[in-house]
PDB file of N, CA and C in Angstrom:
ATOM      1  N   UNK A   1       0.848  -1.174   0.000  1.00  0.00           N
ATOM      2  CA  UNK A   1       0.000   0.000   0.000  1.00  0.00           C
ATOM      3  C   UNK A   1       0.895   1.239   0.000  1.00  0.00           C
ATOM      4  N   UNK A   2       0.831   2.100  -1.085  1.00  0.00           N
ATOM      5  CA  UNK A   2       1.952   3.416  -1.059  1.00  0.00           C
ATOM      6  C   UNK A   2       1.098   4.177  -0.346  1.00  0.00           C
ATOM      7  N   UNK A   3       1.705   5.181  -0.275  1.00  0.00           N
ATOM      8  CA  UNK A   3       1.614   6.832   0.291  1.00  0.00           C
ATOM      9  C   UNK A   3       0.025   7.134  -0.015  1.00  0.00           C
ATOM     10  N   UNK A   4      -0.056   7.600  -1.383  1.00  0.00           N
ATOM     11  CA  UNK A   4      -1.070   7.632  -2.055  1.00  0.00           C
ATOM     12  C   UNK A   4      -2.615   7.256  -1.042  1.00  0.00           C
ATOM     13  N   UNK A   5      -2.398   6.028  -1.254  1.00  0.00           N
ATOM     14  CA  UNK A   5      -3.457   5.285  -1.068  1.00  0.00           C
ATOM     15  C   UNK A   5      -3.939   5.290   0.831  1.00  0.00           C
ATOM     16  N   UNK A   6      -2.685   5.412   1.424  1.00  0.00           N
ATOM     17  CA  UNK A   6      -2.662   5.323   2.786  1.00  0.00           C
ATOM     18  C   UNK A   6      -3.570   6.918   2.977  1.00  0.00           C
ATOM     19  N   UNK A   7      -3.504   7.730   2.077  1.00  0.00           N
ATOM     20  CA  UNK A   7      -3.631   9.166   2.164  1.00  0.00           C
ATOM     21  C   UNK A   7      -4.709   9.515   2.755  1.00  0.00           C
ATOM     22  N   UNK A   8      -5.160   8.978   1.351  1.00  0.00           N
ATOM     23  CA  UNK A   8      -6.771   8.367   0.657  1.00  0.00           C
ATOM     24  C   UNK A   8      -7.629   7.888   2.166  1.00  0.00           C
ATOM     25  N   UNK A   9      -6.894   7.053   2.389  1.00  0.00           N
ATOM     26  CA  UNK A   9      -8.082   6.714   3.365  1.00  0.00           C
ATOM     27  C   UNK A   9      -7.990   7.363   4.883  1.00  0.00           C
ATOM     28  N   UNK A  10      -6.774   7.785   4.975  1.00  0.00           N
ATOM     29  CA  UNK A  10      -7.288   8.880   5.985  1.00  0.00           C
ATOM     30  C   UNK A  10      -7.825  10.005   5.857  1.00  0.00           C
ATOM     31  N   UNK A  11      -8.244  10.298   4.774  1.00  0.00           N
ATOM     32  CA  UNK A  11      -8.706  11.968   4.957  1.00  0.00           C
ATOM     33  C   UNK A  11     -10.548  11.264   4.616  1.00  0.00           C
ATOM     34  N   UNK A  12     -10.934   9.945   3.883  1.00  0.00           N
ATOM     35  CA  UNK A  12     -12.032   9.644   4.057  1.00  0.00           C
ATOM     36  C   UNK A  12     -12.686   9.399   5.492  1.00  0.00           C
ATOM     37  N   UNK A  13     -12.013   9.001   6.219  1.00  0.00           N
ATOM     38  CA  UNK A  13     -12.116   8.676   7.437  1.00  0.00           C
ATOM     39  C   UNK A  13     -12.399   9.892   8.430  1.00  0.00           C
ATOM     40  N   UNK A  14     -11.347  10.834   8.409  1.00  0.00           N
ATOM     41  CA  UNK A  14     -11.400  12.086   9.068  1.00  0.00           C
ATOM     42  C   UNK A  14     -12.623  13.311   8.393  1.00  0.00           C
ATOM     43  N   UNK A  15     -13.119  12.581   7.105  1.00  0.00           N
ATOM     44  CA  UNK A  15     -14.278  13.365   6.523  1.00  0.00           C
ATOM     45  C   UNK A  15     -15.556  12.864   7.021  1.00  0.00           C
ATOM     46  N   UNK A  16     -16.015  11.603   7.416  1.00  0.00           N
ATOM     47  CA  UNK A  16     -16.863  11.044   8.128  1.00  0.00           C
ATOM     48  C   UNK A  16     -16.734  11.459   9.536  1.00  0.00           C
ATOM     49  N   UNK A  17     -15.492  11.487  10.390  1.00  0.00           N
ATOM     50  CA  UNK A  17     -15.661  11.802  11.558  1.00  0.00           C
ATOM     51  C   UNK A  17     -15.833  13.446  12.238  1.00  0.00           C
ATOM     52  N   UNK A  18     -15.416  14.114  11.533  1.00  0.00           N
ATOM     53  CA  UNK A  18     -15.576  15.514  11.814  1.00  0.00           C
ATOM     54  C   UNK A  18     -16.779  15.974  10.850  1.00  0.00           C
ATOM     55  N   UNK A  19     -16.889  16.006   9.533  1.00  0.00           N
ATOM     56  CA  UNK A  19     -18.292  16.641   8.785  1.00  0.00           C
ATOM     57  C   UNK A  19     -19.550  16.027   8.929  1.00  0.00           C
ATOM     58  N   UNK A  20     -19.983  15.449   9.731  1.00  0.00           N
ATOM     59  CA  UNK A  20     -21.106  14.567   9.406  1.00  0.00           C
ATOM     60  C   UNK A  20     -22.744  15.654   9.734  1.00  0.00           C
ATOM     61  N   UNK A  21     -22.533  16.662   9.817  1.00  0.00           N
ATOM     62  CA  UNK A  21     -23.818  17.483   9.718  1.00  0.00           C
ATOM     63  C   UNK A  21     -23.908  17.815   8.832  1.00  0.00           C
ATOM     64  N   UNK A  22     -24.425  17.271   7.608  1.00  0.00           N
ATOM     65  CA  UNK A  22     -25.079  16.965   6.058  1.00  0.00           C
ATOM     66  C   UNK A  22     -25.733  18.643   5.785  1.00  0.00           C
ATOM     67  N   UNK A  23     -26.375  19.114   6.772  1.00  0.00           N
ATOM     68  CA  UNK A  23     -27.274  19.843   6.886  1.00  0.00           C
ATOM     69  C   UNK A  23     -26.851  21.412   6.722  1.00  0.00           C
ATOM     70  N   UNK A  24     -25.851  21.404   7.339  1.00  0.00           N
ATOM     71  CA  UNK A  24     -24.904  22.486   7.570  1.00  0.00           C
ATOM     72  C   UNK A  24     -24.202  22.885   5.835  1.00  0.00           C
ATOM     73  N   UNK A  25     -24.160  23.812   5.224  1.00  0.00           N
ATOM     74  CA  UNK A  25     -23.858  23.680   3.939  1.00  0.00           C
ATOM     75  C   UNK A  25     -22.335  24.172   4.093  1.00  0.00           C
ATOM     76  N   UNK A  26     -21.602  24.700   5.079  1.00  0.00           N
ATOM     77  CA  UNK A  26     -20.065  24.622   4.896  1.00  0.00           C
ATOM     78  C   UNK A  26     -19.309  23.440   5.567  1.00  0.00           C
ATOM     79  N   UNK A  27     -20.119  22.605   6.032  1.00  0.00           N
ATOM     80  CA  UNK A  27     -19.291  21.338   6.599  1.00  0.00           C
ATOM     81  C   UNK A  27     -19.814  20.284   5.151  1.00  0.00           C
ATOM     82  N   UNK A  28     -21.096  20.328   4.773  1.00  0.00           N
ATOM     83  CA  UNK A  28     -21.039  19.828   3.283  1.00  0.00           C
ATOM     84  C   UNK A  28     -19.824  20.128   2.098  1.00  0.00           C
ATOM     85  N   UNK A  29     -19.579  21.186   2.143  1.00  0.00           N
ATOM     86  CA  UNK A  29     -18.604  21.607   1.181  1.00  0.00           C
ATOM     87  C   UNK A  29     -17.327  21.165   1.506  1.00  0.00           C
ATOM     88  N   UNK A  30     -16.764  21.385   2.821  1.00  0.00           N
ATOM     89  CA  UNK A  30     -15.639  20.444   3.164  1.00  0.00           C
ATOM     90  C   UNK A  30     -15.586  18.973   3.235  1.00  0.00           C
ATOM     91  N   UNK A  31     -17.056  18.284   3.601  1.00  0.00           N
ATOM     92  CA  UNK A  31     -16.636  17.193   3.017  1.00  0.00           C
ATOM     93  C   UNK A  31     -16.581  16.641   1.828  1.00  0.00           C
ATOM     94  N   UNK A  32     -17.033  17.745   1.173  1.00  0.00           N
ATOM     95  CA  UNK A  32     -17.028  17.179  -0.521  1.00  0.00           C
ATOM     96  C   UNK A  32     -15.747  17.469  -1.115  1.00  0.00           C
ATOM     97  N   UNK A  33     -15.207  18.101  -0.645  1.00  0.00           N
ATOM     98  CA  UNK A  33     -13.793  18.656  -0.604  1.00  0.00           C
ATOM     99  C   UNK A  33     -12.424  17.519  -0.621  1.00  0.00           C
ATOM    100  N   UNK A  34     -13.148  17.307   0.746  1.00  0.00           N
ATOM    101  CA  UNK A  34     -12.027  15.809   1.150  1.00  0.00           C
ATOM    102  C   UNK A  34     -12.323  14.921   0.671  1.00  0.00           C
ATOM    103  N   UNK A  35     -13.442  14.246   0.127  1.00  0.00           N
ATOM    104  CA  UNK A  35     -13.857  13.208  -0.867  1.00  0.00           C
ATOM    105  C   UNK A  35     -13.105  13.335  -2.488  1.00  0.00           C
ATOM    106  N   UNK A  36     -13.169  14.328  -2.522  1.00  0.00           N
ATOM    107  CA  UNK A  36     -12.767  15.235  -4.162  1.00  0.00           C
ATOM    108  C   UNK A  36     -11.149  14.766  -3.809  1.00  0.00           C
ATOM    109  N   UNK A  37     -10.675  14.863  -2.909  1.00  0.00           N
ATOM    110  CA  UNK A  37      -9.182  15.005  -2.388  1.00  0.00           C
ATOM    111  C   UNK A  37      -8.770  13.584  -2.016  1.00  0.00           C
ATOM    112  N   UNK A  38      -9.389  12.796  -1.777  1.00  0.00           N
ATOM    113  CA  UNK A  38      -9.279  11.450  -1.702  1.00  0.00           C
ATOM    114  C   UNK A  38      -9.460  10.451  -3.229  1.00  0.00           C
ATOM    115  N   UNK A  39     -10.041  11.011  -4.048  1.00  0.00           N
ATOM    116  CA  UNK A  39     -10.497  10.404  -4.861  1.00  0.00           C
ATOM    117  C   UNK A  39      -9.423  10.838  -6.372  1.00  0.00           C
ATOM    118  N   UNK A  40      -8.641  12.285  -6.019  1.00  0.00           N
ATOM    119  CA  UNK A  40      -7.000  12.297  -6.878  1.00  0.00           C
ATOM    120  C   UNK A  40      -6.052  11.670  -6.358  1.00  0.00           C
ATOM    121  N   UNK A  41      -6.480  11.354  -5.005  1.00  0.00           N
ATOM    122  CA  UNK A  41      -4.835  10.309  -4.392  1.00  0.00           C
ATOM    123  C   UNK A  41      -5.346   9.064  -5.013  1.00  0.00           C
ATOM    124  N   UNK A  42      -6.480   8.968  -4.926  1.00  0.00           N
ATOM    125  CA  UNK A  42      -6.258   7.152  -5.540  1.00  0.00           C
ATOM    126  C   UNK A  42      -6.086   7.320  -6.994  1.00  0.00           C
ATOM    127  N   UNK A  43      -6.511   8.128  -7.773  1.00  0.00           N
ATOM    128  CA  UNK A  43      -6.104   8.115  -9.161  1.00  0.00           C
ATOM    129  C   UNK A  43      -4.865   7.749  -9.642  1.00  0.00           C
ATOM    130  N   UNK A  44      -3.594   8.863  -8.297  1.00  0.00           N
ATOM    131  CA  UNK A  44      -2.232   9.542  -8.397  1.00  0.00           C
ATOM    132  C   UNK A  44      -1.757   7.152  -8.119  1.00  0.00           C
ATOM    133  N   UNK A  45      -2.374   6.750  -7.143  1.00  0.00           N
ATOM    134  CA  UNK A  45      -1.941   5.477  -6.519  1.00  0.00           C
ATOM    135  C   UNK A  45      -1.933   4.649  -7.565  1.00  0.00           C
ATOM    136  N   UNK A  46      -3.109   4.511  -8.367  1.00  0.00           N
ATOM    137  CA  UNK A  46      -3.899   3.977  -9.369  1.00  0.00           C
ATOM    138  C   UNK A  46      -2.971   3.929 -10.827  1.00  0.00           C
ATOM    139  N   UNK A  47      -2.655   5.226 -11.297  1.00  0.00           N
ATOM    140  CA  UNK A  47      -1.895   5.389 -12.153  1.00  0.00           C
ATOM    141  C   UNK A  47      -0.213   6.098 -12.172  1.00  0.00           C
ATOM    142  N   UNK A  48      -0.231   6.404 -11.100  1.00  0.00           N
ATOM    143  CA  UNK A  48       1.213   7.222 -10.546  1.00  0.00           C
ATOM    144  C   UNK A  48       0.758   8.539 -11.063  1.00  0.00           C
ATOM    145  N   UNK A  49       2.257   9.221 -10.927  1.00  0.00           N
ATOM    146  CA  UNK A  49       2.748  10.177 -10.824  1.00  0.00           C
ATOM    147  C   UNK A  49       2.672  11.165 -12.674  1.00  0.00           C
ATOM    148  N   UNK A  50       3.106  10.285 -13.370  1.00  0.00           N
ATOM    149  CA  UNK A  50       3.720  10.486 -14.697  1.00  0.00           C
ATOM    150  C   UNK A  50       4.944  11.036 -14.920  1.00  0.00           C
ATOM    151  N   UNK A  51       4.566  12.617 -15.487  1.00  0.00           N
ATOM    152  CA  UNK A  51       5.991  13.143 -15.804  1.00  0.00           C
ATOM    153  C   UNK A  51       6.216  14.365 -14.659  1.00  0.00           C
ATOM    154  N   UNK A  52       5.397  14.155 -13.458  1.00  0.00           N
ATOM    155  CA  UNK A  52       5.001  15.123 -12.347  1.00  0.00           C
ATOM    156  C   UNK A  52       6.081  14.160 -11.603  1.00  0.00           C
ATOM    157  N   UNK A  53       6.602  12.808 -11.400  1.00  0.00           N
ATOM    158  CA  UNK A  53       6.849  12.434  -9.999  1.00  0.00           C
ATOM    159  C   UNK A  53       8.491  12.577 -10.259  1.00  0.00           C
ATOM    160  N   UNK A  54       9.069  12.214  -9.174  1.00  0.00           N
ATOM    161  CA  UNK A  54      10.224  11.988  -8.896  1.00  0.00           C
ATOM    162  C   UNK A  54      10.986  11.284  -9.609  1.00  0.00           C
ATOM    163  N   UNK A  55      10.500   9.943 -10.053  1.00  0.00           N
ATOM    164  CA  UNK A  55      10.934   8.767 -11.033  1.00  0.00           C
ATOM    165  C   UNK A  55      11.330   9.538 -12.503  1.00  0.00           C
ATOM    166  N   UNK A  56      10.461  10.421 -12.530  1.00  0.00           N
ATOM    167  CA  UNK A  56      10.426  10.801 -14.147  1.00  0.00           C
ATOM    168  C   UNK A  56      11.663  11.609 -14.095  1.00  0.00           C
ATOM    169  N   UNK A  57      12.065  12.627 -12.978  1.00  0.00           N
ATOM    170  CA  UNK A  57      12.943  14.061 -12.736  1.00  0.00           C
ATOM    171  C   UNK A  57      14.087  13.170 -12.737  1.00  0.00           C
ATOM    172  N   UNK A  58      14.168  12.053 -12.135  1.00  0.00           N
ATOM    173  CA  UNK A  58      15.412  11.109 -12.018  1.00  0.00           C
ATOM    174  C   UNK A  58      16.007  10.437 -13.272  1.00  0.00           C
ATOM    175  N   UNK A  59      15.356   9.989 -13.610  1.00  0.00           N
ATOM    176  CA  UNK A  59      15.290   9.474 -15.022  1.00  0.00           C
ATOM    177  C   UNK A  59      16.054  10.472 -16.259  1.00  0.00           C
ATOM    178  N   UNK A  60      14.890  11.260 -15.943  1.00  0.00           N
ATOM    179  CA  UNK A  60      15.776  12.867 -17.073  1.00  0.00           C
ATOM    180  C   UNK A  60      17.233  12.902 -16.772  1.00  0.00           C
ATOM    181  N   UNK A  61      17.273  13.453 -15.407  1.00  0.00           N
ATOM    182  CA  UNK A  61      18.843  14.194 -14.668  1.00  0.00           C
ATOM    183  C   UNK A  61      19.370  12.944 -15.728  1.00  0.00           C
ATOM    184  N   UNK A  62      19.095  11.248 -15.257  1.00  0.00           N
ATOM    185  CA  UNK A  62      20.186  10.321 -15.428  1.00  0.00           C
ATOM    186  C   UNK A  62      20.526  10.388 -16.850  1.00  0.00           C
ATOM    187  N   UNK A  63      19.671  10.193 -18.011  1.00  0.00           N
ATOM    188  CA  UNK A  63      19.473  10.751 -19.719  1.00  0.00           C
ATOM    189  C   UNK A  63      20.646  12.037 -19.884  1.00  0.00           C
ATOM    190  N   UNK A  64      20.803  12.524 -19.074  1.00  0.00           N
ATOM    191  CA  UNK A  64      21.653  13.597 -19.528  1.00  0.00           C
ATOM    192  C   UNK A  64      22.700  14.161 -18.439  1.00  0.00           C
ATOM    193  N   UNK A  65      23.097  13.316 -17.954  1.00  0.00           N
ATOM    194  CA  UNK A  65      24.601  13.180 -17.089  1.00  0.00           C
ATOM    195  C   UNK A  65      25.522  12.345 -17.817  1.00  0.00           C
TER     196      UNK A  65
END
């Protein structure tokens, strides 16, 4: 389980335990927030990084040293 994914499920978790007054329309928005925010870490887990991560910057430097 990477980073990513470990992320993911804590901020779902901490969005259930602190927003849960549905009713309230700025604790709605934050949890839609952290759902929205959970749901690019699993993408990022899902498919990586691309030419955004570390692997890729490493790779380059090494191509041209």
């Amino acid at each position: 389980m990477n980073a990513a994914t470990q992320l993911a499920m804590f901020i779902v978790v901490t969005a259930f335990v602190f927003y849960v007054q549905f009713a309230d329309p700025n604790q709605m928005t934050h949890f839609l927030k952290n759902i929205a925010i959970a749901g690019g870490l699993l993408q990022v887990a899902v498919y990586g990084a691309g030419g955004l991560g570390l692997d890729a910057l490493r790779s380059l430097r090494s191509q041209t040293a």
